[in-house]
C-alpha atoms as a PDB file:
ATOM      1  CA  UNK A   1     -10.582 -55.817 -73.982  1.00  0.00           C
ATOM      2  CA  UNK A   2     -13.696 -57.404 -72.732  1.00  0.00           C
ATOM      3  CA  UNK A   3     -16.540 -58.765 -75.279  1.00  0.00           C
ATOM      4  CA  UNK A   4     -18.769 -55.687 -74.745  1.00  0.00           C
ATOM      5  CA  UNK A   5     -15.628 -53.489 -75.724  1.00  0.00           C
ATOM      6  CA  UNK A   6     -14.759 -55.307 -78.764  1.00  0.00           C
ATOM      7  CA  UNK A   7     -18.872 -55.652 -80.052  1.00  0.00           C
ATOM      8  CA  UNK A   8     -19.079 -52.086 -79.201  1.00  0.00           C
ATOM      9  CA  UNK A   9     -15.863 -51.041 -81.615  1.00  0.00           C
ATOM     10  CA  UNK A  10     -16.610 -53.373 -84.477  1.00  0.00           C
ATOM     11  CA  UNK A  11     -20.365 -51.359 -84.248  1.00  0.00           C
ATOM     12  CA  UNK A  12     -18.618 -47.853 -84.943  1.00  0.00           C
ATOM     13  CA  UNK A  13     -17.364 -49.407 -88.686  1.00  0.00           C
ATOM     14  CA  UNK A  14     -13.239 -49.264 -87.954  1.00  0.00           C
ATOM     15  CA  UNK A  15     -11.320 -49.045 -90.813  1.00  0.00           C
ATOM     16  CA  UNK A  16      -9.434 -52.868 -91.831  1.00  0.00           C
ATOM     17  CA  UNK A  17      -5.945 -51.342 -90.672  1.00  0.00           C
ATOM     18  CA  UNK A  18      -7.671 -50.674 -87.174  1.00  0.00           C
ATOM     19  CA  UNK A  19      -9.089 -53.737 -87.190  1.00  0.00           C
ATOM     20  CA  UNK A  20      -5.930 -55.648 -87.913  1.00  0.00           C
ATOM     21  CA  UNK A  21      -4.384 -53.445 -85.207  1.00  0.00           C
ATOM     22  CA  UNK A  22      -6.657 -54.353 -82.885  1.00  0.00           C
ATOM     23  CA  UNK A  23      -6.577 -57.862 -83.337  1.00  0.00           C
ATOM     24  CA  UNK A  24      -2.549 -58.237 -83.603  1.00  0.00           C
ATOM     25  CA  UNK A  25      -2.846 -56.489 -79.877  1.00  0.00           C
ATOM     26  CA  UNK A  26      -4.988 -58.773 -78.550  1.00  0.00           C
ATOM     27  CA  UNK A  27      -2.084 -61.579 -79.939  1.00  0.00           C
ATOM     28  CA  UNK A  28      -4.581 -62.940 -82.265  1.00  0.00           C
ATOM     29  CA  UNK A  29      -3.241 -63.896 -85.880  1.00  0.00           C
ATOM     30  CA  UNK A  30      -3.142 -61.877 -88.647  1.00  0.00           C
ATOM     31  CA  UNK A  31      -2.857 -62.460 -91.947  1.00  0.00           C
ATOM     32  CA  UNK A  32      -1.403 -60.125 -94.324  1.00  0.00           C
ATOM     33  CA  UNK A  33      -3.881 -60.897 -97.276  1.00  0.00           C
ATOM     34  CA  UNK A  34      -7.064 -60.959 -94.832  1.00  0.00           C
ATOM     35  CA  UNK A  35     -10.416 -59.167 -95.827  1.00  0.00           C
ATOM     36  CA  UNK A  36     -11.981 -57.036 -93.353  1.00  0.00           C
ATOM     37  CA  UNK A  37     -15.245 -59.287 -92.903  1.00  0.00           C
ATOM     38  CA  UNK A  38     -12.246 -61.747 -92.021  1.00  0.00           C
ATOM     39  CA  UNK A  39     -10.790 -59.755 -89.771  1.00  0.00           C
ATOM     40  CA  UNK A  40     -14.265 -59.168 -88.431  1.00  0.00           C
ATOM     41  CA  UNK A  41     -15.151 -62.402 -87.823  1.00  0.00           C
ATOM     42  CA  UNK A  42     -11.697 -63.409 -86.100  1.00  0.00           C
ATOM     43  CA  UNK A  43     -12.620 -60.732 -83.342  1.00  0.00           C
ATOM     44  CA  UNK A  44     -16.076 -62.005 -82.989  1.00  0.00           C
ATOM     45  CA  UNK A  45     -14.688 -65.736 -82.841  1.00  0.00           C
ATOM     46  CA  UNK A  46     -12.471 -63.616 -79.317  1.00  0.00           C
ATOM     47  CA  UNK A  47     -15.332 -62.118 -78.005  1.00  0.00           C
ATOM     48  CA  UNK A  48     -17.456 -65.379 -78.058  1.00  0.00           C
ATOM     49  CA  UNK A  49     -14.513 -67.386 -76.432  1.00  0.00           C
ATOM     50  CA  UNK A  50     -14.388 -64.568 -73.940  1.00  0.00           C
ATOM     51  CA  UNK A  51     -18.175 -65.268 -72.788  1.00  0.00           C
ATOM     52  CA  UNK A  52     -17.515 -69.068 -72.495  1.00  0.00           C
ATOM     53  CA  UNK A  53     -14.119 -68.381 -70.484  1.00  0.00           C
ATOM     54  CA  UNK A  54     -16.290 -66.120 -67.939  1.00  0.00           C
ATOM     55  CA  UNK A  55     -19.457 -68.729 -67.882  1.00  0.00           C
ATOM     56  CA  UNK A  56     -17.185 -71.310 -67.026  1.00  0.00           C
ATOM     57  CA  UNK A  57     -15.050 -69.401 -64.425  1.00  0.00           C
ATOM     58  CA  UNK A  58     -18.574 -68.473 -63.280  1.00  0.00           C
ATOM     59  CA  UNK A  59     -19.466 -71.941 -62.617  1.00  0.00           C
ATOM     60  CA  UNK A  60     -16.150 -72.596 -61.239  1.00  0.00           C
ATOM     61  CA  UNK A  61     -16.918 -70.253 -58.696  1.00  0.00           C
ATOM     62  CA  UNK A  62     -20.326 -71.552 -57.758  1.00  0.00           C
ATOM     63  CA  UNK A  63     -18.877 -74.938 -57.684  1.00  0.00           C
ATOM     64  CA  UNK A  64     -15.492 -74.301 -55.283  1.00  0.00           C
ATOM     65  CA  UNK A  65     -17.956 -72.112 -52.961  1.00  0.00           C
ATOM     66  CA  UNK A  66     -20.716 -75.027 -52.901  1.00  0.00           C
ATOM     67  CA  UNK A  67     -17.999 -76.954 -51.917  1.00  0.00           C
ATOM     68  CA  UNK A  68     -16.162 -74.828 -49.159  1.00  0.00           C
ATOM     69  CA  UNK A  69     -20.244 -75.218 -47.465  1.00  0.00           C
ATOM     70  CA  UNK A  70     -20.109 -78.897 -47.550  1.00  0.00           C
ATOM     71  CA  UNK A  71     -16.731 -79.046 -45.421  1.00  0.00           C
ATOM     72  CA  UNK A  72     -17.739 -76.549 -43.613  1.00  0.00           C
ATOM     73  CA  UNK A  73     -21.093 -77.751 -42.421  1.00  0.00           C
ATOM     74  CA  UNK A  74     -19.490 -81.517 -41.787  1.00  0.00           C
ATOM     75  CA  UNK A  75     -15.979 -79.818 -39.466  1.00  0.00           C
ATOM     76  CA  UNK A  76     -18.833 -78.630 -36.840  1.00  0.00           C
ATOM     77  CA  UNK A  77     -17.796 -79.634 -33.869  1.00  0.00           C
ATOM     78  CA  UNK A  78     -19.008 -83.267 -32.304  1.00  0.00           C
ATOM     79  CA  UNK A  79     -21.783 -83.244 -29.709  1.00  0.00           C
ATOM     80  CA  UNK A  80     -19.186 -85.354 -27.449  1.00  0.00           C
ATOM     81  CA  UNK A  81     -15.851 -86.296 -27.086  1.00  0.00           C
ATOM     82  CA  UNK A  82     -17.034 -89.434 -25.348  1.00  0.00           C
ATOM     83  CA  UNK A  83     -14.061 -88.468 -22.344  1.00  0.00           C
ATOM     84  CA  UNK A  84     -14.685 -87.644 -18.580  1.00  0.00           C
ATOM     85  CA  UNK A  85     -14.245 -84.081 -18.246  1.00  0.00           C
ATOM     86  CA  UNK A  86     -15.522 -82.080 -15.675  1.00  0.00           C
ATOM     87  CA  UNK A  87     -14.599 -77.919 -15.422  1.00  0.00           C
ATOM     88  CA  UNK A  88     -15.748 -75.746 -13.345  1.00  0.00           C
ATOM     89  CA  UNK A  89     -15.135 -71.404 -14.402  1.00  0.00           C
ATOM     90  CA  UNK A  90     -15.998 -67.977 -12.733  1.00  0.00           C
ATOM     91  CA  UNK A  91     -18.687 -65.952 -14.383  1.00  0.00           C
ATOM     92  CA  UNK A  92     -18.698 -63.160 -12.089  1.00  0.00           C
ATOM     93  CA  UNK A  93     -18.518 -62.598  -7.906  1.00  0.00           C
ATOM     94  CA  UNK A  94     -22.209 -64.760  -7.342  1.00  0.00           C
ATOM     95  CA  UNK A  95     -22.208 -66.937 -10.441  1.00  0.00           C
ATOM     96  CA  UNK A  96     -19.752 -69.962 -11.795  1.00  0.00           C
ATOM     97  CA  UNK A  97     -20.036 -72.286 -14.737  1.00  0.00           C
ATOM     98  CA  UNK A  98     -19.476 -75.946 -15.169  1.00  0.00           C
ATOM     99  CA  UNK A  99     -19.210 -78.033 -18.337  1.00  0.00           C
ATOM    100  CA  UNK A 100     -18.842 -81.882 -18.655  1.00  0.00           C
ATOM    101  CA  UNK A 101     -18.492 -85.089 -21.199  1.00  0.00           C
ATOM    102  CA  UNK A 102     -18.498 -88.343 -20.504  1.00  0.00           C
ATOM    103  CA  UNK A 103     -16.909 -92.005 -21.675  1.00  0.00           C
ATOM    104  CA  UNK A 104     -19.381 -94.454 -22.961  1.00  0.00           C
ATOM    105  CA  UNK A 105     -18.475 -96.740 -19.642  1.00  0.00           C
ATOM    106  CA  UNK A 106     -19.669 -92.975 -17.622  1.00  0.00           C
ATOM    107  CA  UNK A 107     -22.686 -93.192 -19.571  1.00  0.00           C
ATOM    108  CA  UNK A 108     -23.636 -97.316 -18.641  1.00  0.00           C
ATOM    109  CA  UNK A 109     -22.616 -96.464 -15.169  1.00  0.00           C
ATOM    110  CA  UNK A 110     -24.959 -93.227 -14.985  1.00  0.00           C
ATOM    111  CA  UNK A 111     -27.970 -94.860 -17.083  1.00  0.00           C
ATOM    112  CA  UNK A 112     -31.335 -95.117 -15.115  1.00  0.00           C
ATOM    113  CA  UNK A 113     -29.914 -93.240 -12.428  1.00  0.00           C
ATOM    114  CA  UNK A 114     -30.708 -90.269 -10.968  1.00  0.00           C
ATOM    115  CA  UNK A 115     -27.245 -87.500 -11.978  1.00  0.00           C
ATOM    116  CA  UNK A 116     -26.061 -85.482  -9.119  1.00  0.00           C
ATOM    117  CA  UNK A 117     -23.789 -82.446  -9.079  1.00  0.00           C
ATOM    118  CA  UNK A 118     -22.767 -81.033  -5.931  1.00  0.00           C
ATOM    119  CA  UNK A 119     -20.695 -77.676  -5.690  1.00  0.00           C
ATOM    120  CA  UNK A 120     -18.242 -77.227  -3.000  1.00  0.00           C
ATOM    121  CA  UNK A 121     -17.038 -74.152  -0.761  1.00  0.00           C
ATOM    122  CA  UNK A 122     -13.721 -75.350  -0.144  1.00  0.00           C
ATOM    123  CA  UNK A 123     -11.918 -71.679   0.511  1.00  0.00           C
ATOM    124  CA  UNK A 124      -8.549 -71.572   1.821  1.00  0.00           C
ATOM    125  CA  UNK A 125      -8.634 -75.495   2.883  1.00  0.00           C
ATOM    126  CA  UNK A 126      -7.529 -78.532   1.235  1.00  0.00           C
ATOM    127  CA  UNK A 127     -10.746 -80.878   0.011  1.00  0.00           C
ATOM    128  CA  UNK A 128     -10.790 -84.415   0.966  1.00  0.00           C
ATOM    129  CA  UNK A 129     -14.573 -85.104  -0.078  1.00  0.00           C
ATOM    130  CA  UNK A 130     -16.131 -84.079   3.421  1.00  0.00           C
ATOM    131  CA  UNK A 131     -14.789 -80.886   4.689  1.00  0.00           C
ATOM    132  CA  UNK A 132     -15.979 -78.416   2.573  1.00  0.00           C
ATOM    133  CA  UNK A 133     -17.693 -75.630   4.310  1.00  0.00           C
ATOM    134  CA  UNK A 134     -20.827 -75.846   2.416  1.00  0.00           C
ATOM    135  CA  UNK A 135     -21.640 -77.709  -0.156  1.00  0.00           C
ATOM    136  CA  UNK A 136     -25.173 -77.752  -2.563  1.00  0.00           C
ATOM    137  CA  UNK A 137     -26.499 -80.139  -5.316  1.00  0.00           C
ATOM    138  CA  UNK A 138     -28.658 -80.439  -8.035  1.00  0.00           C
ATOM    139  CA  UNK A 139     -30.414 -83.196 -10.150  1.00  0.00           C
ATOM    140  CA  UNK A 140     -29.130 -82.861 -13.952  1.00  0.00           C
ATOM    141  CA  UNK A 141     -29.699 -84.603 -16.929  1.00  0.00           C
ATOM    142  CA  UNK A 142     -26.402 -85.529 -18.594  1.00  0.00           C
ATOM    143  CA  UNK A 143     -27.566 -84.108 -21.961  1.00  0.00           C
ATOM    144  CA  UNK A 144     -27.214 -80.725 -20.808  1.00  0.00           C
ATOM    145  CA  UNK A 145     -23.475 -80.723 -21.039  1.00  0.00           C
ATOM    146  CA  UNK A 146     -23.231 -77.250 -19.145  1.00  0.00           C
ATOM    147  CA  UNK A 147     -25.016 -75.194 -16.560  1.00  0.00           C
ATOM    148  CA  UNK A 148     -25.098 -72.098 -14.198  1.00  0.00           C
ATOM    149  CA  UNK A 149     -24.877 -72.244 -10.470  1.00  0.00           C
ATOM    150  CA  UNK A 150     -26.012 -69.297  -8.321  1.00  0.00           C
ATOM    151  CA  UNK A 151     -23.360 -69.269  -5.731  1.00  0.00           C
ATOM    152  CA  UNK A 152     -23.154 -68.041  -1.964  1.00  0.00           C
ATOM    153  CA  UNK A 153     -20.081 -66.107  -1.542  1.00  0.00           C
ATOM    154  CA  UNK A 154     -17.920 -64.092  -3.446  1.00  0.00           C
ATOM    155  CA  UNK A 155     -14.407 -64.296  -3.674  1.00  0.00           C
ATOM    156  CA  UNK A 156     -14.178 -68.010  -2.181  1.00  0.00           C
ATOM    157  CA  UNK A 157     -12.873 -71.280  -3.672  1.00  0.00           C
ATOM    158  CA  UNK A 158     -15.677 -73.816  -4.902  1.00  0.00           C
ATOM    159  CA  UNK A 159     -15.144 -77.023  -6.588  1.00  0.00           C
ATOM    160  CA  UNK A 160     -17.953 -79.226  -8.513  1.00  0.00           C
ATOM    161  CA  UNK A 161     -18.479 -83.070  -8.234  1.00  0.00           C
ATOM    162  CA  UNK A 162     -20.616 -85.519 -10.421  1.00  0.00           C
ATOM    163  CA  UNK A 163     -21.700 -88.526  -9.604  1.00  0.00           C
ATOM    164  CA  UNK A 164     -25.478 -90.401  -8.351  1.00  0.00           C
ATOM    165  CA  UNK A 165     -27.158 -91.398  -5.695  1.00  0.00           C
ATOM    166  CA  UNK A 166     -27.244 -95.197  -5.081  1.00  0.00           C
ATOM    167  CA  UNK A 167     -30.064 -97.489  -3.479  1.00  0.00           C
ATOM    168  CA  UNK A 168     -29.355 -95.810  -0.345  1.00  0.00           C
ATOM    169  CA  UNK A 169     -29.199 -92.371  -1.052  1.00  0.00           C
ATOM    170  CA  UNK A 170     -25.644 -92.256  -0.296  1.00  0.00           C
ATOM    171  CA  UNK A 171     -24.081 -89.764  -2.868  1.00  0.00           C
ATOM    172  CA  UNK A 172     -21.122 -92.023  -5.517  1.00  0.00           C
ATOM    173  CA  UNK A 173     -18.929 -89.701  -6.484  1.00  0.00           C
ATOM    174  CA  UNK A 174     -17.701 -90.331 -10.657  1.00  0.00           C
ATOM    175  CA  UNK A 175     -15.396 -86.796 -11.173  1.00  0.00           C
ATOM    176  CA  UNK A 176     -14.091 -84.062  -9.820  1.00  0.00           C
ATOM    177  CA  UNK A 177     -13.462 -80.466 -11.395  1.00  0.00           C
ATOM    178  CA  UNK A 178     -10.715 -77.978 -10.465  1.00  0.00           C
ATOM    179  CA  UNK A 179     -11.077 -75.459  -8.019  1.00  0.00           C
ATOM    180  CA  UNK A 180     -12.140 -71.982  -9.251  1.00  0.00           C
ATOM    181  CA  UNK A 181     -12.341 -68.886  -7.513  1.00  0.00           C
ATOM    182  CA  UNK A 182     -15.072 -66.066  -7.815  1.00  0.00           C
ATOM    183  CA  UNK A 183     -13.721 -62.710  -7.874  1.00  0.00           C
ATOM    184  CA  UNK A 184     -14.294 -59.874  -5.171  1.00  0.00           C
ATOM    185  CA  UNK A 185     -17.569 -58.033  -5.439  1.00  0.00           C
ATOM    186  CA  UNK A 186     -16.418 -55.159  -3.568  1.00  0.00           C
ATOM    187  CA  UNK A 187     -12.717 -52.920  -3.203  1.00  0.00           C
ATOM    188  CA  UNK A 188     -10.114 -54.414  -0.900  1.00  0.00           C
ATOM    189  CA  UNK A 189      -9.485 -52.496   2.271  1.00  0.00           C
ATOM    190  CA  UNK A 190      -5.814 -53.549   2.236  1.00  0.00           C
ATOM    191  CA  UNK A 191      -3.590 -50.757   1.892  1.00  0.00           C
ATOM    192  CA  UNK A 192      -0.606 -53.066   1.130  1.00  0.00           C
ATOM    193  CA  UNK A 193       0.086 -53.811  -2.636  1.00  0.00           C
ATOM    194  CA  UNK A 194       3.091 -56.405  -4.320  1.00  0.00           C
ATOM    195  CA  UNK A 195       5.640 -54.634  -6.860  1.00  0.00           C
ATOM    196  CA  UNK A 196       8.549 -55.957  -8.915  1.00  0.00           C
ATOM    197  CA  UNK A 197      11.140 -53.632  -7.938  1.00  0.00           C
ATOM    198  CA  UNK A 198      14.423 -54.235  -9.289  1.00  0.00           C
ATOM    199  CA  UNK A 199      13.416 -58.080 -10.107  1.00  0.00           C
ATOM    200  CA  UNK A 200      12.346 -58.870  -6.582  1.00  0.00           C
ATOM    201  CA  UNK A 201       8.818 -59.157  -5.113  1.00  0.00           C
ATOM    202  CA  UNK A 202       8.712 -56.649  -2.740  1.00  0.00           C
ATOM    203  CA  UNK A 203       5.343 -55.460  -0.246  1.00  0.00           C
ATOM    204  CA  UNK A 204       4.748 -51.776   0.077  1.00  0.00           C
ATOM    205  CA  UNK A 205       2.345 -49.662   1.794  1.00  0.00           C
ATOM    206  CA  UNK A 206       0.232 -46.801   0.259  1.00  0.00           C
ATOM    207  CA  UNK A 207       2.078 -43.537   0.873  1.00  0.00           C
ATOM    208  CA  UNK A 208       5.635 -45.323   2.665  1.00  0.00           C
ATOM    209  CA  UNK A 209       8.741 -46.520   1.338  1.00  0.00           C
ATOM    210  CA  UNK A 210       9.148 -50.098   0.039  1.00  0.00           C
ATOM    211  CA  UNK A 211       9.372 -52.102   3.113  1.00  0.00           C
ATOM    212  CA  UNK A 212      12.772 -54.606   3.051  1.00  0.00           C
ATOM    213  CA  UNK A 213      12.294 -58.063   2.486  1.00  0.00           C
ATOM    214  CA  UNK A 214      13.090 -60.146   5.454  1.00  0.00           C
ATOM    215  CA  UNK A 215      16.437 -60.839   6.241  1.00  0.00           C
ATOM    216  CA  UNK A 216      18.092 -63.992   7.690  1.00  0.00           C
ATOM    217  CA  UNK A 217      20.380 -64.528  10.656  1.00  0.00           C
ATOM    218  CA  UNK A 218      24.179 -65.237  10.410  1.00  0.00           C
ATOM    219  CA  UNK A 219      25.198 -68.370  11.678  1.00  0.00           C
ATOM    220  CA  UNK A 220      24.283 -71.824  12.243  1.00  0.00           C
ATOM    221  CA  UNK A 221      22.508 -73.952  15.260  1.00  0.00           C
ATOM    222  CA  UNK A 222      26.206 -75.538  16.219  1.00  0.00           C
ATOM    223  CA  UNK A 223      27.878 -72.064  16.325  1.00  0.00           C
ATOM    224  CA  UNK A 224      24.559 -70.458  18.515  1.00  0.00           C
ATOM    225  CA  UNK A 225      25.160 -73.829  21.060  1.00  0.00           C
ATOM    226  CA  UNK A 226      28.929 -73.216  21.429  1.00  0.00           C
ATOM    227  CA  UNK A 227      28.160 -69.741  22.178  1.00  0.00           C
ATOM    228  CA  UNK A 228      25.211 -70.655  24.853  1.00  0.00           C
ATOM    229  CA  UNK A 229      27.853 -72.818  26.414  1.00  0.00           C
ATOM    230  CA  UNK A 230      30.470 -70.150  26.452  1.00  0.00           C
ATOM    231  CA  UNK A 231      28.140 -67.833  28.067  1.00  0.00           C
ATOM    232  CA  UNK A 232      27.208 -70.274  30.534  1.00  0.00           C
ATOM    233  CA  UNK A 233      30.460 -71.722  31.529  1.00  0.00           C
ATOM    234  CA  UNK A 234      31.941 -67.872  31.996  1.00  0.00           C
ATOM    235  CA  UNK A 235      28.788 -67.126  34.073  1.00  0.00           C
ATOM    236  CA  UNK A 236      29.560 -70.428  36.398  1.00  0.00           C
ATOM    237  CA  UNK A 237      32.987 -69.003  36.750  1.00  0.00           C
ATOM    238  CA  UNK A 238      32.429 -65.615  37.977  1.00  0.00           C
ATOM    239  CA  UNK A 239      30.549 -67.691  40.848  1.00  0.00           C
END
């Protein structure tokens, strides 16, 4: 029974046996010899503890959820890591994203200097830091941690590199990201698609029969020269 219950039956006058009965359900004791203002009061005594049990659960509550804030608000994440980290990710076919931290020595290195990143086309080749197809740059402060490059081409390779420009202009290259790839902004006109079939990567085209994977050739290079010389020697014969 709550308090409200038990204020609201001791208001409709009970009789002292339902009163006792009441009480002994609610485990409280019972004496055999007890008057009904006794009996009375014992219930009231209940109800009273009941309000001080729910205030202090109440507070309890207020407290734990007070607390949960607090940890909550001081496990946000840190503004850096304070580690070189450069990544570069496809947003769509004309636009890719790149994100970055640095050390503390990245920071000394890059302070009072102007911060360059460059983007690189480096589809379908292998990037040694000069033959990229095409390559753009922008000045960046490193507070911004992340930003969006318009890019040229879809479905091409591009790769990002930070560094600054020194006394001479000459471009000092500090990281380098990993190669992304934008995706297509239009169907492929291939007609040839890749199944699993049976477990093995086979090519097939639209409307014909799997085609067979390549096979190789019996033999070796010291059988195929023994045969050559066969051939030969029977051939100088006949002459």
């Amino acid at each position: 029974m709550t308090r409200k219950q038990i204020l609201l039956f001791l208001e409709s006058n009970p009789t002292i046996q339902l009163l006792k009965s009441t009480a002994k359900s609610l485990n409280l004791r019972v004496k055999k010899r007890m008057k009904k203002n006794e009996v009375i009061k014992l219930l009231l005594e209940y109800a009273n503890n009941l309000q001080k049990a729910q205030i202090s659960s109440s507070q309890s509550e207020i407290t734990s959820t007070t607390a949960e804030v607090a940890t909550t608000r001081n496990q946000r994440l840190p503004e850096s890591y304070y580690k070189d980290k450069l990544m570069l990710m496809p947003v769509n076919p004309s636009w890719v994203h790149a994100y970055w931290d640095f050390s503390e020595a990245t920071l000394q290195t890059l302070e009072k200097r102007k911060v360059v990143i460059r983007i690189h086309d480096v589809t379908y080749i292998i990037f040694d830091g000069q033959n990229s197809h095409r390559a753009f740059e922008i000045y960046i402060d490193p507070k911004w941690k992340k930003y969006y490059f318009n890019v040229p081409s879809a479905n091409a390779d591009y790769l990002a590199e930070i560094g600054y420009k020194d006394e001479n202009g000459s471009f000092v290259v500090l990281m380098k990201s990993n190669v992304c790839r934008t995706p297509a902004n239009s169907p492929s006109l291939s007609s040839r698609q890749r199944w699993l079939i049976r477990g093995k990567r086979q090519v097939v085209t639209i409307g014909d029969f799997p085609m067979k994977p390549v096979e190789k050739l019996v033999g070796s290079s010291e059988n195929i020269s023994s045969l050559m010389y066969c051939w030969h020697f029977g051939e100088r014969e006949r002459r």
